[in-house]
C-alpha atoms as a PDB file:
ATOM      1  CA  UNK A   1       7.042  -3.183  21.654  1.00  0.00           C
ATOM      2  CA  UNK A   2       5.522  -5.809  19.499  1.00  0.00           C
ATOM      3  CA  UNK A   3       4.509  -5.231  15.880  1.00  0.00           C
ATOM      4  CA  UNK A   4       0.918  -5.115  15.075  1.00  0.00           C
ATOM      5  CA  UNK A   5       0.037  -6.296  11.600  1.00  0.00           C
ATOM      6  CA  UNK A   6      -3.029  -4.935  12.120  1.00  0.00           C
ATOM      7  CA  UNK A   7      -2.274  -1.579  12.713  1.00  0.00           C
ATOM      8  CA  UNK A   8       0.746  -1.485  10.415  1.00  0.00           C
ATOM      9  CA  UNK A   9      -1.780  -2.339   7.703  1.00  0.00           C
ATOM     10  CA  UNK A  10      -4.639   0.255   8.903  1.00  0.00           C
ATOM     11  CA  UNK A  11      -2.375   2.991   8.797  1.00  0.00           C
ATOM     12  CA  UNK A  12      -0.767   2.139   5.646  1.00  0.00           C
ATOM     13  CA  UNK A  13      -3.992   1.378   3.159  1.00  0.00           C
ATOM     14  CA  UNK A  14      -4.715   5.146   5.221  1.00  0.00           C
ATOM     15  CA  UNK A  15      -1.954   6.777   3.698  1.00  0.00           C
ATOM     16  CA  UNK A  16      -2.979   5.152   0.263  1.00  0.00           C
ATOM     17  CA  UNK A  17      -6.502   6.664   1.091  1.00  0.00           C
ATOM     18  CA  UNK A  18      -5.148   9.886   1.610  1.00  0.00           C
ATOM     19  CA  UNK A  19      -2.649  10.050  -1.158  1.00  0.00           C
ATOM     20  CA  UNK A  20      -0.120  10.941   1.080  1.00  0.00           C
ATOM     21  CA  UNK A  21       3.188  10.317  -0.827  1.00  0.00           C
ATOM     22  CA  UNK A  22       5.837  11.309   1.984  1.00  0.00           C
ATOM     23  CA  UNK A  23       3.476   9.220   4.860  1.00  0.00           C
ATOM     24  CA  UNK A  24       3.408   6.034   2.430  1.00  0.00           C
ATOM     25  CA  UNK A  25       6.912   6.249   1.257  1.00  0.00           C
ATOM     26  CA  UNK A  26       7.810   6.304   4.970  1.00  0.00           C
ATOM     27  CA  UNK A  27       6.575   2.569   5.298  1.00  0.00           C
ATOM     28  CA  UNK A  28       9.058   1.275   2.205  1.00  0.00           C
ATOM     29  CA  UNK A  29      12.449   0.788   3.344  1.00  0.00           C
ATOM     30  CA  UNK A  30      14.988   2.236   1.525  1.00  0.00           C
ATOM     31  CA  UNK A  31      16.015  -0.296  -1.555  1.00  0.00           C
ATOM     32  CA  UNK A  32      12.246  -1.635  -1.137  1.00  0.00           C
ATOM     33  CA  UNK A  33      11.238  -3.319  -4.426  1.00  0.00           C
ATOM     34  CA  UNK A  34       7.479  -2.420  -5.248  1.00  0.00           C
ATOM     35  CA  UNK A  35       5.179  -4.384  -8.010  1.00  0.00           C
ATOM     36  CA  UNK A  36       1.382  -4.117  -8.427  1.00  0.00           C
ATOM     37  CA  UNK A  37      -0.115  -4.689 -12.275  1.00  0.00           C
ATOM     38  CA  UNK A  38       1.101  -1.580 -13.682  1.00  0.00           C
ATOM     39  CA  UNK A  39       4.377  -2.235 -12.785  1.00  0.00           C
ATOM     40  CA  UNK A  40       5.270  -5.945 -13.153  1.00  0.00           C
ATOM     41  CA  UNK A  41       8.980  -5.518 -13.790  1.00  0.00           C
ATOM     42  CA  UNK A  42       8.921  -4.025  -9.965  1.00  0.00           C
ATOM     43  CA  UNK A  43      10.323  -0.650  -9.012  1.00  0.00           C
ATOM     44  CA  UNK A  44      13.264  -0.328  -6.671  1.00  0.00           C
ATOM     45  CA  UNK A  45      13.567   2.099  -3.951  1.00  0.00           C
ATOM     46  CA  UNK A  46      12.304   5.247  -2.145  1.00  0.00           C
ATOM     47  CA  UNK A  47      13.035   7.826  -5.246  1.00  0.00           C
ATOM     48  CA  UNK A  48      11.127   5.473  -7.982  1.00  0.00           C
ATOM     49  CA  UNK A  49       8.028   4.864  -5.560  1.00  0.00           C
ATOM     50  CA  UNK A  50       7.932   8.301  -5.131  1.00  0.00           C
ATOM     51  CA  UNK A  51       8.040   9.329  -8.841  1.00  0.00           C
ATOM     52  CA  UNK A  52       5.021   6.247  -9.457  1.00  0.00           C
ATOM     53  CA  UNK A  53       3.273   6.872  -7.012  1.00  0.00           C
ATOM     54  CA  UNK A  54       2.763  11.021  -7.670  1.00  0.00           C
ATOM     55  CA  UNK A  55       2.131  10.216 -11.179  1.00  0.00           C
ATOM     56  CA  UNK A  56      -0.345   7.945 -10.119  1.00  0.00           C
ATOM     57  CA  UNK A  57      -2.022   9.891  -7.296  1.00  0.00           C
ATOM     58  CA  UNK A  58      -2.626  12.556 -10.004  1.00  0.00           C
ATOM     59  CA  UNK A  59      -4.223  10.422 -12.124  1.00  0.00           C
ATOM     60  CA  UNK A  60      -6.738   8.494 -10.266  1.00  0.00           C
ATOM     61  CA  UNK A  61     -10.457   9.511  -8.620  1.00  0.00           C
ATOM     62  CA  UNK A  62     -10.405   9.352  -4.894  1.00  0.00           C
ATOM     63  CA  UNK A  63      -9.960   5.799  -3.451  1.00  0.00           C
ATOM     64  CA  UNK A  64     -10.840   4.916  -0.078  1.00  0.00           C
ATOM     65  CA  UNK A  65      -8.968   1.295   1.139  1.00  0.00           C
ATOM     66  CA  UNK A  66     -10.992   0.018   3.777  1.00  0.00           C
ATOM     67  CA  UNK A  67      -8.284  -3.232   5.585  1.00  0.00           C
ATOM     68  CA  UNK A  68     -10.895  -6.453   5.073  1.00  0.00           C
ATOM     69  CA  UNK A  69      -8.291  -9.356   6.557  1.00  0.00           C
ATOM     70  CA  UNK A  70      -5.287  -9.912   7.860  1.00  0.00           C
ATOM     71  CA  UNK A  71      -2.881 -13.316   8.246  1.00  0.00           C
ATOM     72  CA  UNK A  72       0.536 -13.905   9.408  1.00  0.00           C
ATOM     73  CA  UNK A  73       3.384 -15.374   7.038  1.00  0.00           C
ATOM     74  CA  UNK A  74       6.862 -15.986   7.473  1.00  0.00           C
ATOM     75  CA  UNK A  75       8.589 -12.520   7.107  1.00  0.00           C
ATOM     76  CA  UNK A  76       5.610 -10.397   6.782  1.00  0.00           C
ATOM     77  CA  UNK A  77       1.681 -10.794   5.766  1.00  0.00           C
ATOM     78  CA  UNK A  78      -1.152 -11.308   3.397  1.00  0.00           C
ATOM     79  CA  UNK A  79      -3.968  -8.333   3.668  1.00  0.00           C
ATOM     80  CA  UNK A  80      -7.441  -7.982   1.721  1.00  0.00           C
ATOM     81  CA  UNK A  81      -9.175  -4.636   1.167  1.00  0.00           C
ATOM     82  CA  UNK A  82     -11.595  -3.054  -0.480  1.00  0.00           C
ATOM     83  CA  UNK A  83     -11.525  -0.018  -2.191  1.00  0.00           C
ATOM     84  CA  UNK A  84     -14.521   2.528  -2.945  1.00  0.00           C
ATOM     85  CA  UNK A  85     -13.795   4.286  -5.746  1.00  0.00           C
ATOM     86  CA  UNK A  86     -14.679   8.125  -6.345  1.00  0.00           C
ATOM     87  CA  UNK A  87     -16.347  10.432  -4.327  1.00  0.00           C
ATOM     88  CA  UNK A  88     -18.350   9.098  -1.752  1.00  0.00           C
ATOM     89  CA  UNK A  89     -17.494   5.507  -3.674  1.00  0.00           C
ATOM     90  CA  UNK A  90     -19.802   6.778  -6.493  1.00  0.00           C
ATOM     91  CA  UNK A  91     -17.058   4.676  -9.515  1.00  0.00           C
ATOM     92  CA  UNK A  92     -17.467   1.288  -7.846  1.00  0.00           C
ATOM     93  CA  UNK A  93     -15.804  -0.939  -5.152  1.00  0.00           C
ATOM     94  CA  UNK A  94     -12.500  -3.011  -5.704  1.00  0.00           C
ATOM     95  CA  UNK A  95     -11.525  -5.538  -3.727  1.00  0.00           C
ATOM     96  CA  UNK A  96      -7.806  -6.471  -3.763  1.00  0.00           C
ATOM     97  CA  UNK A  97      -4.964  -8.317  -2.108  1.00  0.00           C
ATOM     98  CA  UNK A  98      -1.906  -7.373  -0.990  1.00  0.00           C
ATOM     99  CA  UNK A  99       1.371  -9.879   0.136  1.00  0.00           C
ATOM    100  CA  UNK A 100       3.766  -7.809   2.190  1.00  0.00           C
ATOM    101  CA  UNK A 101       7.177  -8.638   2.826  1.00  0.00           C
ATOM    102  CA  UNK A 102       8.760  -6.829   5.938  1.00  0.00           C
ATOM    103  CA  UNK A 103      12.181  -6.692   7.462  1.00  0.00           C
ATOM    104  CA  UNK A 104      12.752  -4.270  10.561  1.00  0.00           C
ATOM    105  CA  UNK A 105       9.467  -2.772  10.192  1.00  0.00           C
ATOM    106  CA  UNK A 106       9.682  -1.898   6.897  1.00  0.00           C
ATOM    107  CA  UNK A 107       8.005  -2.961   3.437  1.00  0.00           C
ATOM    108  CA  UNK A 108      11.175  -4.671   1.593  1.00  0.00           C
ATOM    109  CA  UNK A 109       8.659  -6.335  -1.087  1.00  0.00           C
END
């Protein structure tokens, strides 16, 4: 079975959509180290995702991540999205930019 970076990504920005904590842990391996803006001194595996990520499922609108593009690097990919924000996308519309590092079929960075 071949890995699709396409669907890997699809079904991951889906969890995000869906604030699904367990389902979006579940693509982090283990002693994964996560950054994004809020946390640029990077949080290291499945137990501190799970804390930030609750905290900050709690205290955001509704998000939708809609997968915009998708390229190949060595050891994992680049993805763009966009994100509606609020209900029905009412807030605004992000767009963003992910780099995903990826051993085994797991997010290691």
């Amino acid at each position: 079975m071949s890995f699709s970076i396409d669907g890997f990504n699809a079904g991951w920005l889906d969890a995000w959509s869906r604030k699904d904590v367990d389902r979006l842990v579940g693509f982090y391996s283990p002693d994964t180290v996560y950054k994004d803006p809020q946390t640029p001194a990077g949080l290291r595996g499945h137990d501190a995702l799970r804390t930030y990520l609750t905290g900050l499922f709690g205290a955001t609108p509704p998000m939708i991540y809609k997968p915009d593009e998708t390229w190949p690097i060595p050891g994992g990919y680049c993805g763009r999205w966009y994100c509606h924000i609020g209900e029905g996308g009412k807030d605004g519309l992000m767009r963003g930019f992910d780099l995903v590092i990826i051993e085994d079929g797991l997010i290691t960075h």
